[in-house]
PDB file of N, CA and C in Angstrom:
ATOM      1  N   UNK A   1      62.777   7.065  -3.491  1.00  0.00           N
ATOM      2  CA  UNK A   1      63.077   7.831  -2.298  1.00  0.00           C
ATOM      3  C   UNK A   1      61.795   8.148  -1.542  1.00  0.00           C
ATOM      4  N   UNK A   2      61.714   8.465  -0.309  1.00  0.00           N
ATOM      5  CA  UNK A   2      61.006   8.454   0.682  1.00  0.00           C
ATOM      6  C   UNK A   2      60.968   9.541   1.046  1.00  0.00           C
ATOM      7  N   UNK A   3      61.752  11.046   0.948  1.00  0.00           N
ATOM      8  CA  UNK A   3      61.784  11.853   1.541  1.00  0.00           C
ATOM      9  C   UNK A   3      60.907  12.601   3.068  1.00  0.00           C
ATOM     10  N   UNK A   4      61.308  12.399   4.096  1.00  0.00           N
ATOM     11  CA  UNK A   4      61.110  12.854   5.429  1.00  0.00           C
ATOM     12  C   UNK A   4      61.181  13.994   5.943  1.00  0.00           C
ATOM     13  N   UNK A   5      60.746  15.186   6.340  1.00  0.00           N
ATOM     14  CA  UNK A   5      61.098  15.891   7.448  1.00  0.00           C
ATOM     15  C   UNK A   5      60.314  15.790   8.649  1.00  0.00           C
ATOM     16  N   UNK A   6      61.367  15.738   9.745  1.00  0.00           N
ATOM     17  CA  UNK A   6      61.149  15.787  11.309  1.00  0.00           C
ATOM     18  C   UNK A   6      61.383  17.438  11.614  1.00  0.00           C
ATOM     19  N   UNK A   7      60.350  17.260  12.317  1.00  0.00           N
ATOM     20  CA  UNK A   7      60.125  18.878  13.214  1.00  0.00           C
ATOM     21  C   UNK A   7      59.966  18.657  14.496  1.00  0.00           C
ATOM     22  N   UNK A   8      60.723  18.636  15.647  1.00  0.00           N
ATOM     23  CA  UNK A   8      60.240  19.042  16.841  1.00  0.00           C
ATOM     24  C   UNK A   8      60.136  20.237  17.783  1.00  0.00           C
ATOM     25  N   UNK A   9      58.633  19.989  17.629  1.00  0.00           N
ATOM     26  CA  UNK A   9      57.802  21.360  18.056  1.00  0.00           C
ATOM     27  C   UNK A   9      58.192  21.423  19.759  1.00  0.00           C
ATOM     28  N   UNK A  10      58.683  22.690  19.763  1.00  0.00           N
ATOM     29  CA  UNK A  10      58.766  23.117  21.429  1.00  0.00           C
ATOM     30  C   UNK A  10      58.141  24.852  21.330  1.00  0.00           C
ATOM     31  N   UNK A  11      57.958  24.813  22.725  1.00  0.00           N
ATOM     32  CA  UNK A  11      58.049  26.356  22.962  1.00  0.00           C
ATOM     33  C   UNK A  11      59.315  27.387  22.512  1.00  0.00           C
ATOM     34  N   UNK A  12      58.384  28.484  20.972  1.00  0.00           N
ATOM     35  CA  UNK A  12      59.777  29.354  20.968  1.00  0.00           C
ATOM     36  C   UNK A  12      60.266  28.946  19.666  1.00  0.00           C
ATOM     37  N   UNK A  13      60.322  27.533  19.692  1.00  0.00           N
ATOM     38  CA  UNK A  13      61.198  27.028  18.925  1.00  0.00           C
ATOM     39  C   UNK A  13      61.294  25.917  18.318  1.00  0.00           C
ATOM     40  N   UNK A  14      61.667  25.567  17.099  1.00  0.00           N
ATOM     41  CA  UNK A  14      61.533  23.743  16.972  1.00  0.00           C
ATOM     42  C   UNK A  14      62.981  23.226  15.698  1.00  0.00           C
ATOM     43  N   UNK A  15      63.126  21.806  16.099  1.00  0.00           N
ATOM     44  CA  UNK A  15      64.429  21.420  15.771  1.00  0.00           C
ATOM     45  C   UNK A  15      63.889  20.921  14.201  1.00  0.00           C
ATOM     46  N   UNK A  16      64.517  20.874  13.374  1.00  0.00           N
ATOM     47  CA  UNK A  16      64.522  20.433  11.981  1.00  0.00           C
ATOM     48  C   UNK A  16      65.486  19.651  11.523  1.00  0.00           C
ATOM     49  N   UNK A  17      64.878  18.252  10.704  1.00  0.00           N
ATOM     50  CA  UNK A  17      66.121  17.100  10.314  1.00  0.00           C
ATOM     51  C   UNK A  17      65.405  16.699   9.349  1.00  0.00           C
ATOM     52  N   UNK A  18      66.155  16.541   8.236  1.00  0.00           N
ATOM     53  CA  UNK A  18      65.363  16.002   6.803  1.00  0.00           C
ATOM     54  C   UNK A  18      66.143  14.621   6.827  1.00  0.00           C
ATOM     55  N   UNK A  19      65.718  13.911   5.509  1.00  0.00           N
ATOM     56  CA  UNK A  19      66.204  12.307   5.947  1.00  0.00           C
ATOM     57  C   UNK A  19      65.651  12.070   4.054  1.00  0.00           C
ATOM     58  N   UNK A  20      66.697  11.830   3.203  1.00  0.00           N
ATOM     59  CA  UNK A  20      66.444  11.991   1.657  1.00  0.00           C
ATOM     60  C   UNK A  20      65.720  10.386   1.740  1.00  0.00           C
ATOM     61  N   UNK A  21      65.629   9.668   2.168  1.00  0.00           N
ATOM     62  CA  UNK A  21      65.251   7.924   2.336  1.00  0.00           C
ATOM     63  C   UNK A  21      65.767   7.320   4.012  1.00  0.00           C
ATOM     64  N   UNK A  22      65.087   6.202   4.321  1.00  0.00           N
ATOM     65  CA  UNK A  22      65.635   5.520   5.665  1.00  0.00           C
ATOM     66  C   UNK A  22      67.167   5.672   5.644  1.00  0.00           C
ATOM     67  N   UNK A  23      67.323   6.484   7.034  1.00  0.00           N
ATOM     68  CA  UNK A  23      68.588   5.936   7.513  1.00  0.00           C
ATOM     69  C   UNK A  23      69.784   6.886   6.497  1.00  0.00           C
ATOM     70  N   UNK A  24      69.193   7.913   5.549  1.00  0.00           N
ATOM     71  CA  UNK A  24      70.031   8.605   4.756  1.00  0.00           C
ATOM     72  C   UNK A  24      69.782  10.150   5.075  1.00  0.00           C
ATOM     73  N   UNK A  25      70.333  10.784   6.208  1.00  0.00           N
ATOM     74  CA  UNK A  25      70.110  12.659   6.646  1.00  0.00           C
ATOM     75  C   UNK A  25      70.316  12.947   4.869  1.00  0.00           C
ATOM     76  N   UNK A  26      69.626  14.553   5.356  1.00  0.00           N
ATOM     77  CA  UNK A  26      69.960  15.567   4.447  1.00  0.00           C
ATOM     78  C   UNK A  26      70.618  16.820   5.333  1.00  0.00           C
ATOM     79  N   UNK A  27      71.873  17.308   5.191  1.00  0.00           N
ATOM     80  CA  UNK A  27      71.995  17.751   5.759  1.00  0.00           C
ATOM     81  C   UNK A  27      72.393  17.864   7.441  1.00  0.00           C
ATOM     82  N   UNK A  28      72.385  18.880   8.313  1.00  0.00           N
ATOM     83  CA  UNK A  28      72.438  18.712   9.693  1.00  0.00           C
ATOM     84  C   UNK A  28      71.291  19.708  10.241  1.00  0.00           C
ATOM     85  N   UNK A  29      70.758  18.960  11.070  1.00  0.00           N
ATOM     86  CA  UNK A  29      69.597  19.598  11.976  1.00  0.00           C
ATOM     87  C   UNK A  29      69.907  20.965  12.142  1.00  0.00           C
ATOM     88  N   UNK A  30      69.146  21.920  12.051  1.00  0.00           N
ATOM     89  CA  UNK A  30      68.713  23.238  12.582  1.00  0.00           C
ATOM     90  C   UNK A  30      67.816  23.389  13.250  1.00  0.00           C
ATOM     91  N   UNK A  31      68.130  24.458  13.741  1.00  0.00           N
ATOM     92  CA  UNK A  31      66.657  24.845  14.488  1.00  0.00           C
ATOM     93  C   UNK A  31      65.975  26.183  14.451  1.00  0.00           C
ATOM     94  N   UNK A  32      64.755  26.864  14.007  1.00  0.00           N
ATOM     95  CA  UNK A  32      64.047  27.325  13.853  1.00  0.00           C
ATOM     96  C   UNK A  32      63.557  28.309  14.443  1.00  0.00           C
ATOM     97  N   UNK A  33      63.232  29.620  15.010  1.00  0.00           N
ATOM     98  CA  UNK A  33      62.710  30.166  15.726  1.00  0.00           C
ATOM     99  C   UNK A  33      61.080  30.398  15.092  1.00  0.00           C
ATOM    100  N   UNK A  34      60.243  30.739  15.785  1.00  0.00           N
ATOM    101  CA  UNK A  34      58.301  30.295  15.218  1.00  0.00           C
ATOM    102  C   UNK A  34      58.148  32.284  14.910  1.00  0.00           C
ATOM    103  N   UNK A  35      59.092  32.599  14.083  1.00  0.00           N
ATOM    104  CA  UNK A  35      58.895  33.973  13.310  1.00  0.00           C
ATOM    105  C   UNK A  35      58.483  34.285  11.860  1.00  0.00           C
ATOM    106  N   UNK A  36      58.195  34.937  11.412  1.00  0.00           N
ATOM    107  CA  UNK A  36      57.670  34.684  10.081  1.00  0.00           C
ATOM    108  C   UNK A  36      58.974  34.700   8.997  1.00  0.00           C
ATOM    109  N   UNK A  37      60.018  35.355   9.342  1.00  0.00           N
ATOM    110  CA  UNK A  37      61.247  35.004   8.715  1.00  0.00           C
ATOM    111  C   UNK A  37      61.942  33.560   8.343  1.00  0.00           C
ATOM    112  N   UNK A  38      61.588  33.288   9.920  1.00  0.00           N
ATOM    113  CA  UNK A  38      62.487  31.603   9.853  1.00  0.00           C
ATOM    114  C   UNK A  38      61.315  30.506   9.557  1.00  0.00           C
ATOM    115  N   UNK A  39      59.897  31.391   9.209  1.00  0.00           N
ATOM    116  CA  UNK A  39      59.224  29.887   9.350  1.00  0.00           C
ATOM    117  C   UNK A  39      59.102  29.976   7.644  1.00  0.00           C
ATOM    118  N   UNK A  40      59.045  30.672   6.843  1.00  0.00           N
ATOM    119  CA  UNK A  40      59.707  30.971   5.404  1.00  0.00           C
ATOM    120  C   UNK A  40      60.832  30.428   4.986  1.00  0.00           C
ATOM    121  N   UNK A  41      62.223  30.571   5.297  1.00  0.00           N
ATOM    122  CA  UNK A  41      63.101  29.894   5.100  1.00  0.00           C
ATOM    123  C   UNK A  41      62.609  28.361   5.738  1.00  0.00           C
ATOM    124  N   UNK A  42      62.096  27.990   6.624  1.00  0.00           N
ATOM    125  CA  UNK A  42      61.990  26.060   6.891  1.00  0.00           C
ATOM    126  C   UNK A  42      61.139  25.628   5.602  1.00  0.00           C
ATOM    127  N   UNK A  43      60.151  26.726   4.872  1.00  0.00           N
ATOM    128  CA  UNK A  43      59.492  26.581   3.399  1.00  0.00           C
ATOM    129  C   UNK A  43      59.980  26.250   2.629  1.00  0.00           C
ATOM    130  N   UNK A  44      60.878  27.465   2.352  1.00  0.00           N
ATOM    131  CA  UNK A  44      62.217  27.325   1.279  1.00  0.00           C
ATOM    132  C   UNK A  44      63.046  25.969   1.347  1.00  0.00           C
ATOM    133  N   UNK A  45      63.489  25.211   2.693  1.00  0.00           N
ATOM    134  CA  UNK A  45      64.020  24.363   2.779  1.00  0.00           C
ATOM    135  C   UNK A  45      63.351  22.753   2.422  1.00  0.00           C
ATOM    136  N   UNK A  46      61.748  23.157   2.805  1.00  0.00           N
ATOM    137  CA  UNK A  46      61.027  22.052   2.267  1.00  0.00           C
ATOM    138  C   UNK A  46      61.171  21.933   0.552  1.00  0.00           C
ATOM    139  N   UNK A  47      61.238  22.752   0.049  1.00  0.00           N
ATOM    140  CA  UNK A  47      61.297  23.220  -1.636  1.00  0.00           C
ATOM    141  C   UNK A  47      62.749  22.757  -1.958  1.00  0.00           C
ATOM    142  N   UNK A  48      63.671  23.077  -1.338  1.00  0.00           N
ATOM    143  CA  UNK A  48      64.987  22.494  -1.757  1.00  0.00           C
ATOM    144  C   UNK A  48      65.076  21.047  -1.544  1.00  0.00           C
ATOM    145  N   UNK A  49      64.606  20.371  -0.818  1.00  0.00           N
ATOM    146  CA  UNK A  49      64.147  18.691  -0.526  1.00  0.00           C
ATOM    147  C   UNK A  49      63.685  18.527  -1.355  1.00  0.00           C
ATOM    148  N   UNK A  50      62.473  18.807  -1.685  1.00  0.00           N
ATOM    149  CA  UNK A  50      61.524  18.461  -3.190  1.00  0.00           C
ATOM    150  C   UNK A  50      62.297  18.236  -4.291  1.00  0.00           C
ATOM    151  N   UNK A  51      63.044  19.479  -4.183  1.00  0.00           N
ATOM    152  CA  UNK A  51      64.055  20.003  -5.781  1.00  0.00           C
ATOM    153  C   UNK A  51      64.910  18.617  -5.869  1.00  0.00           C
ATOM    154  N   UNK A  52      65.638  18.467  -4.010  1.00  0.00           N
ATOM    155  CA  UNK A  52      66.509  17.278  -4.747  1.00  0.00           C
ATOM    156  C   UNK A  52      66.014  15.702  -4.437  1.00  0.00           C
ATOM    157  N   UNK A  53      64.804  15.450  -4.653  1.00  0.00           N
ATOM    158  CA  UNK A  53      64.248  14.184  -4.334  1.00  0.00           C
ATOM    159  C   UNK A  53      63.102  14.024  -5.708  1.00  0.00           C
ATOM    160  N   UNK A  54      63.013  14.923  -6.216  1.00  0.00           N
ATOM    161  CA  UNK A  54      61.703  15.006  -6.856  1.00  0.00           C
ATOM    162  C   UNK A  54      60.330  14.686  -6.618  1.00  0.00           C
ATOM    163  N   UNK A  55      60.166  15.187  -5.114  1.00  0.00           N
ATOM    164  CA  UNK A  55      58.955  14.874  -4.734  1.00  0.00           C
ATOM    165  C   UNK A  55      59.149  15.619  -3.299  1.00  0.00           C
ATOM    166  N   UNK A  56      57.713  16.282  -3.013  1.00  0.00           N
ATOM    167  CA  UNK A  56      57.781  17.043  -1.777  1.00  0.00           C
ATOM    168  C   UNK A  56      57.714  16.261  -0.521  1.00  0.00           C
ATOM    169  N   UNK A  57      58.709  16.625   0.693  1.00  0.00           N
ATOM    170  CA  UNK A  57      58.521  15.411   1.845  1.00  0.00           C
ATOM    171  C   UNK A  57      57.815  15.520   2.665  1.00  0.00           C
ATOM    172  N   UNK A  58      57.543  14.502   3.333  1.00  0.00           N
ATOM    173  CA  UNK A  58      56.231  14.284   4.159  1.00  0.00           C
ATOM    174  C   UNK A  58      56.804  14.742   5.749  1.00  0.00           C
ATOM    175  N   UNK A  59      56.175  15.615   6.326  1.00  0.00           N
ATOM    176  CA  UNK A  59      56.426  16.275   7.304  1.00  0.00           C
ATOM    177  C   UNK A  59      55.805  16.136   8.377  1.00  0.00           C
ATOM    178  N   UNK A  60      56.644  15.354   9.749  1.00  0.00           N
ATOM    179  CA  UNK A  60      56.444  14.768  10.457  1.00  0.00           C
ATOM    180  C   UNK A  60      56.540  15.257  11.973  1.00  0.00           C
ATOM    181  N   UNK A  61      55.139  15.984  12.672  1.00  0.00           N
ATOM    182  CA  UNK A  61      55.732  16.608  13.782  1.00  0.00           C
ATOM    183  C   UNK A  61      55.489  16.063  15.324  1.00  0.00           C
ATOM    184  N   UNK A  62      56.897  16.474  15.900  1.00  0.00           N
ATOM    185  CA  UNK A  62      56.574  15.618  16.901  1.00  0.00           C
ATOM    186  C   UNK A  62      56.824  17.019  18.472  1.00  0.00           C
ATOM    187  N   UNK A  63      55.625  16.925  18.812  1.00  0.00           N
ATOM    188  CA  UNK A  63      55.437  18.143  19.664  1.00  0.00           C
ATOM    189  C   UNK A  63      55.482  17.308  21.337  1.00  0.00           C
ATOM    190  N   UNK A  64      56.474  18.432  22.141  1.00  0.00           N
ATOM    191  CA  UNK A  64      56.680  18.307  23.186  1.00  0.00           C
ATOM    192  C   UNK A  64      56.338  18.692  24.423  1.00  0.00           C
ATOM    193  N   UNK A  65      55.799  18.615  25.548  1.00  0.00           N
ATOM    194  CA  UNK A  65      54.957  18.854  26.386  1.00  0.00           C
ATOM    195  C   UNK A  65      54.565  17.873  27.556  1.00  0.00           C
ATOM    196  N   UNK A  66      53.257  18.226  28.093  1.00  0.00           N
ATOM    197  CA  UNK A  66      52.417  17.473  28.747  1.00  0.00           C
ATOM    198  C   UNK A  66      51.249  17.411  28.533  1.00  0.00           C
ATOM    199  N   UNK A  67      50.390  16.131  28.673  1.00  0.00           N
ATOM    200  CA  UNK A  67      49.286  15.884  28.104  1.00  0.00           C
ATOM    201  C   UNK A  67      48.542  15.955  30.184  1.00  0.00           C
ATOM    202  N   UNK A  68      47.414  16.146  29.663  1.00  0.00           N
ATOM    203  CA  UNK A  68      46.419  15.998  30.985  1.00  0.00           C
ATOM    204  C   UNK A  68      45.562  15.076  30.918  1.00  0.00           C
ATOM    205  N   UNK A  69      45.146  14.782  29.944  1.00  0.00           N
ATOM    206  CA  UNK A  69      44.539  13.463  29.335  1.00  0.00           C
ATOM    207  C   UNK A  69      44.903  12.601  28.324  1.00  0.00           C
ATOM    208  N   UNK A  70      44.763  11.288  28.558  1.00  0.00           N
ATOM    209  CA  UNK A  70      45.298  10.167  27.661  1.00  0.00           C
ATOM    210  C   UNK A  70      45.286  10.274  26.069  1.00  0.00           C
ATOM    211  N   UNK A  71      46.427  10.480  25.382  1.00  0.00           N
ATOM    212  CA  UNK A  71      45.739  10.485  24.046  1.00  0.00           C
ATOM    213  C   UNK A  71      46.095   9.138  23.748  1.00  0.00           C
ATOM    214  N   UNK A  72      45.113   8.386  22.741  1.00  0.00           N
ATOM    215  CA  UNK A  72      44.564   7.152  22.169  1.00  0.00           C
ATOM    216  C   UNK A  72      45.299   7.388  21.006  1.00  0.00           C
TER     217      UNK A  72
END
């Protein structure tokens, strides 16, 4: 197994989707508020992935915005 989590980072807020291997969700996306409550529980949720993959997943963020200069 491959275990994945996707985070997309916005203002406020960011969406969460785990993925146990390609093409296999865990679960259904949530989303997050950037508080110290909910950013604890997205912890806890990384730990329950681990628990059922046996291995902690690799966490993948993809932040939304505007750039002013080119990133390479």
């Amino acid at each position: 197994m491959n275990p994945v989590v996707g985070l997309d980072v916005a203002k406020g807020e960011s969406q969460v989707q785990a993925f146990l291997d390609q093409s296999k969700p865990y679960g259904k996306s949530f989303s997050i508020r950037h508080t110290r409550e909910e950013l604890d529980y997205f912890i806890g949720f990384l730990k329950e992935t681990e628990e059922v993959t046996g291995q902690m997943p690799m966490v993948i963020l993809e932040a939304t915005g505007h750039y002013y200069t080119p990133v390479i």
